[in-house]
Protein backbone atom coordinates (compact mmCIF):
# COMPACT_ATOMS: atom_id res chain seq x y z
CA UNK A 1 68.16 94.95 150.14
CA UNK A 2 71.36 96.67 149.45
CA UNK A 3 74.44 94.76 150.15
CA UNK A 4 77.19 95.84 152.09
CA UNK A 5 79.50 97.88 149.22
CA UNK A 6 76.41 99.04 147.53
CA UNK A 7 75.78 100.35 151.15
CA UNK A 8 78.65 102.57 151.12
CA UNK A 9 79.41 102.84 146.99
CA UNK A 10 82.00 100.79 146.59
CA UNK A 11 82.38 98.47 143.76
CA UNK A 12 82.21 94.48 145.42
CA UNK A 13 85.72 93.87 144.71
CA UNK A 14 88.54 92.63 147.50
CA UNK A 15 90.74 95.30 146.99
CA UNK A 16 88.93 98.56 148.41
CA UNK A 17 90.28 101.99 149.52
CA UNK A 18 89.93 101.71 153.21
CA UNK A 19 89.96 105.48 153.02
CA UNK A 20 86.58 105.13 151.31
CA UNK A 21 85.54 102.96 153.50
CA UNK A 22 86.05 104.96 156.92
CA UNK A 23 84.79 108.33 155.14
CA UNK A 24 81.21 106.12 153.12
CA UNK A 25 81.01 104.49 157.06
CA UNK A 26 80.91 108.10 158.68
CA UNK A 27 78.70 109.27 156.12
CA UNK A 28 75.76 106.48 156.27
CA UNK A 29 76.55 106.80 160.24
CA UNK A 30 75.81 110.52 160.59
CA UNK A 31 72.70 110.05 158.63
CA UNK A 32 70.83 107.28 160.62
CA UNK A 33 72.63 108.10 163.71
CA UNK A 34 69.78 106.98 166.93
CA UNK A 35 71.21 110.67 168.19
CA UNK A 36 69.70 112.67 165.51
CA UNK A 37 66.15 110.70 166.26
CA UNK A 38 65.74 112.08 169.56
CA UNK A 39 62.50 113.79 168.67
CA UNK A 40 61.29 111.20 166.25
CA UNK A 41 58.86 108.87 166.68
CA UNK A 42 59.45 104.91 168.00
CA UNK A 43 59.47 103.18 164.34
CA UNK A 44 61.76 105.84 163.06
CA UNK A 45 63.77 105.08 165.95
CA UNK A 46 63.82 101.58 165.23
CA UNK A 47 64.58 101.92 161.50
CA UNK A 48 67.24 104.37 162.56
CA UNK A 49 68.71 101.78 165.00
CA UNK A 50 68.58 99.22 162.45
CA UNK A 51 70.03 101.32 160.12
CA UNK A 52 72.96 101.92 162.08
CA UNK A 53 73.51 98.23 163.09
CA UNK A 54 73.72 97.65 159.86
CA UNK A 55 75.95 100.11 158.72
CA UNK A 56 78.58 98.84 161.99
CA UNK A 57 77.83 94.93 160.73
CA UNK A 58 78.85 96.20 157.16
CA UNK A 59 81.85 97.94 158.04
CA UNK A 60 83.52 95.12 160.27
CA UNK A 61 82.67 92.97 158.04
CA UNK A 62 84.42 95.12 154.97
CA UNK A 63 87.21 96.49 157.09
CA UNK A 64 88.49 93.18 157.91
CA UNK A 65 89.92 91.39 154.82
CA UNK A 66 89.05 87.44 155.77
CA UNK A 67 85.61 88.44 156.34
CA UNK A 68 85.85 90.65 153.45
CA UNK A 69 87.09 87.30 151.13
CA UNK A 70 84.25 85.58 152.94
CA UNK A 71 81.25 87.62 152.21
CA UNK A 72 82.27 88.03 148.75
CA UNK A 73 82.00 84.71 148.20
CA UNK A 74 79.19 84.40 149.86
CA UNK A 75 77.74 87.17 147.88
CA UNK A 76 78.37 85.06 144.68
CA UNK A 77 76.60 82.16 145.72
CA UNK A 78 79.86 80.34 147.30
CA UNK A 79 79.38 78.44 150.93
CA UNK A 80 82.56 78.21 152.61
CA UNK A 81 81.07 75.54 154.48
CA UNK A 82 83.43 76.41 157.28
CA UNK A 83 82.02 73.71 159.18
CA UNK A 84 81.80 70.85 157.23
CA UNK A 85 84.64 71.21 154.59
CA UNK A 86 87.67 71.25 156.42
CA UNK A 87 89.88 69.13 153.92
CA UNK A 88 93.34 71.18 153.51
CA UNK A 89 96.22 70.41 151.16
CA UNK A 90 98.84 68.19 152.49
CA UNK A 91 101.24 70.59 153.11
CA UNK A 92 99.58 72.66 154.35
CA UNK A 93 98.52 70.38 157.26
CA UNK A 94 101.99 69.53 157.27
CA UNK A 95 103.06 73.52 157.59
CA UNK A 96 100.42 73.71 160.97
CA UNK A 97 101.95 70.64 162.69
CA UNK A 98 105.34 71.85 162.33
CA UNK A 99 103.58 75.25 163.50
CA UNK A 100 101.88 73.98 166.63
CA UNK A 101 104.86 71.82 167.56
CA UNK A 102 106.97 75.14 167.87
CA UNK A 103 104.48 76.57 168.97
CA UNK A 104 104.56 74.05 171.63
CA UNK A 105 108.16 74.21 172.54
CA UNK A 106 108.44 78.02 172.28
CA UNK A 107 105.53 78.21 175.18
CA UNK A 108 107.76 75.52 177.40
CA UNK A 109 110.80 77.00 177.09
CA UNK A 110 109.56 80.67 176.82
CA UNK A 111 110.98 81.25 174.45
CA UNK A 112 110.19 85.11 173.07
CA UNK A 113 112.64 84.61 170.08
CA UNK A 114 110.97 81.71 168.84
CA UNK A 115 107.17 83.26 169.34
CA UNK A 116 108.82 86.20 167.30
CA UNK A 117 110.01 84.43 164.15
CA UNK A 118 106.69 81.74 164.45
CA UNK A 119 104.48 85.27 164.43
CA UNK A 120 106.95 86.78 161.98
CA UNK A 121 107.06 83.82 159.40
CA UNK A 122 102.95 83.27 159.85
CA UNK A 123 102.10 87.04 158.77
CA UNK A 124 104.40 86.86 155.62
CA UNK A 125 102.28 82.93 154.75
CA UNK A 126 99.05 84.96 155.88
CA UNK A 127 100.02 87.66 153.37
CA UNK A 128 100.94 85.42 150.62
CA UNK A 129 97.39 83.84 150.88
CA UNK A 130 95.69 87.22 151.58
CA UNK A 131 97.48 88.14 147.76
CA UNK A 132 96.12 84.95 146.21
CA UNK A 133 92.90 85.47 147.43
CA UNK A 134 92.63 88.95 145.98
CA UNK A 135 93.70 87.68 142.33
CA UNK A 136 90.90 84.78 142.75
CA UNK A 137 88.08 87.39 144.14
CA UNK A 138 88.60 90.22 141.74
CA UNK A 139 88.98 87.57 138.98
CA UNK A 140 85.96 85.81 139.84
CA UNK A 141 87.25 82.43 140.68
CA UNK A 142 85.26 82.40 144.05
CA UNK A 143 85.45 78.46 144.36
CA UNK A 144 89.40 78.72 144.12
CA UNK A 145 89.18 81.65 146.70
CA UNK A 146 86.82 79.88 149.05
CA UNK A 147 89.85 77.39 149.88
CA UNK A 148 91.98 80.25 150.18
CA UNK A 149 89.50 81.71 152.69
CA UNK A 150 89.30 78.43 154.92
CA UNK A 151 93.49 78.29 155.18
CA UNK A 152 93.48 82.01 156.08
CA UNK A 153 90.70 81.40 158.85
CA UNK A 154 93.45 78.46 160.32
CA UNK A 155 95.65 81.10 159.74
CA UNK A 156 94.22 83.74 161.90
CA UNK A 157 93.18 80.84 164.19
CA UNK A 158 96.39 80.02 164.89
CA UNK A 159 98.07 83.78 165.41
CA UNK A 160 95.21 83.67 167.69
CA UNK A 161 97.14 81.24 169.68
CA UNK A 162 100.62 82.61 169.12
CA UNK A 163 99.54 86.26 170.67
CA UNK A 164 98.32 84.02 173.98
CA UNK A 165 101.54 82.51 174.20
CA UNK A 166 103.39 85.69 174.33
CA UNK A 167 101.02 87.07 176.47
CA UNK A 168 101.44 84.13 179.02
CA UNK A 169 105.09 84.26 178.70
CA UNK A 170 104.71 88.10 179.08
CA UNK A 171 102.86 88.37 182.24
C-alpha cells in the first residue's frame, strides 16, 4: 500500500510545497470522486469511497505540519509513544508552568494584552521547534525529532487553551 506522499508524488520529506499538495489532493480527488461512480457498480463504489477517504486522511494528515512530523516518524519505524513517554526537558516544563500560570492570571483579570503576547511569544517557541524538527526529519534523525514532535503537541495543546481564554473573555 502506497503511503501518503507516494499517494500524491511527493518525496517523504517535512518540507513540502503545499502548492503540490492542494493541486496532487485535487487530482487523486477528481479521479475516485463517489460522484463520478454514479453508474458504477456497489464494489466500485466502495473502492471509490475508500479511495477518497483516503486521499482526505492523507491530506490532513500532510497539510498539517505536527501530524506531518508525526507520520514521518512513524513512517520510519519511530513510536512517539504519545501516551506513555511524556518525559520533557526541564525547562521546558519549567517554560509551561510559567505559561499556564499567565495563562491563569490573564483569564482572571481578562486581560486581552496578556492573552496577546502569551499567544504571540508561544507561536514564535512553536516555530522555533517546528524549524528544528524539519532539520531532524529531512536529516533523518527521527528519534531526535520524535521529542521535538511530543513538545510541539504540548505546544499546540496549550494554544488550544489560550484561543478559549480569549474566546471566554471575548464573549
Amino acid at each position: 500500500m502506497q503511503n501518503h506522499f507516494e499517494l500524491f508524488n511527493l518525496a517523504p520529506r517535512f518540507g513540502i510545497d503545499l502548492g503540490a499538495l492542494d493541486s496532487a489532493y485535487r487530482d487523486v480527488q477528481s479521479r475516485v470522486h463517489p460522484d463520478k461512480f454514479v453508474n458504477a457498480t456497489d464494489a466500485e463504489k466502495r473502492v471509490a469511497m475508500q479511495w477518497a477517504t483516503r486521499a482526505n486522511e492523507a491530506y490532513q494528515t500532510l497539510k498539517h505540519p505536527q501530524k506531518r512530523a508525526q507520520y514521518l516518524c512513524e513512517l520510519h519505524g519511530v513510536d512517539l509513544q504519545t501516551e506513555s513517554n511524556t518525559a520533557m526537558p526541564m525547562s521546558f516544563l519549567m517554560q509551561q508552568m510559567e505559561w499556564r500560570e499567565a495563562l491563569g492570571e490573564a483569564r482572571a483579570d481578562k486581560n486581552l494584552d496578556a492573552l496577546e503576547g502569551l499567544d504571540k511569544e508561544l507561536r514564535l517557541v512553536r516555530k522555533g521547534h517546528l524549524l528544528d524538527i524539519a532539520q531532524q526529519l529531512d536529516a533523518g534523525d527521527y528519534h531526535a525529532a520524535a521529542q521535538g514532535v511530543r513538545a510541539l503537541m504540548f505546544l499546540d495543546k496549550f494554544g488550544e487553551e489560550v484561543r478559549f481564554a480569549f474566546e471566554a473573555i471575548e464573549a
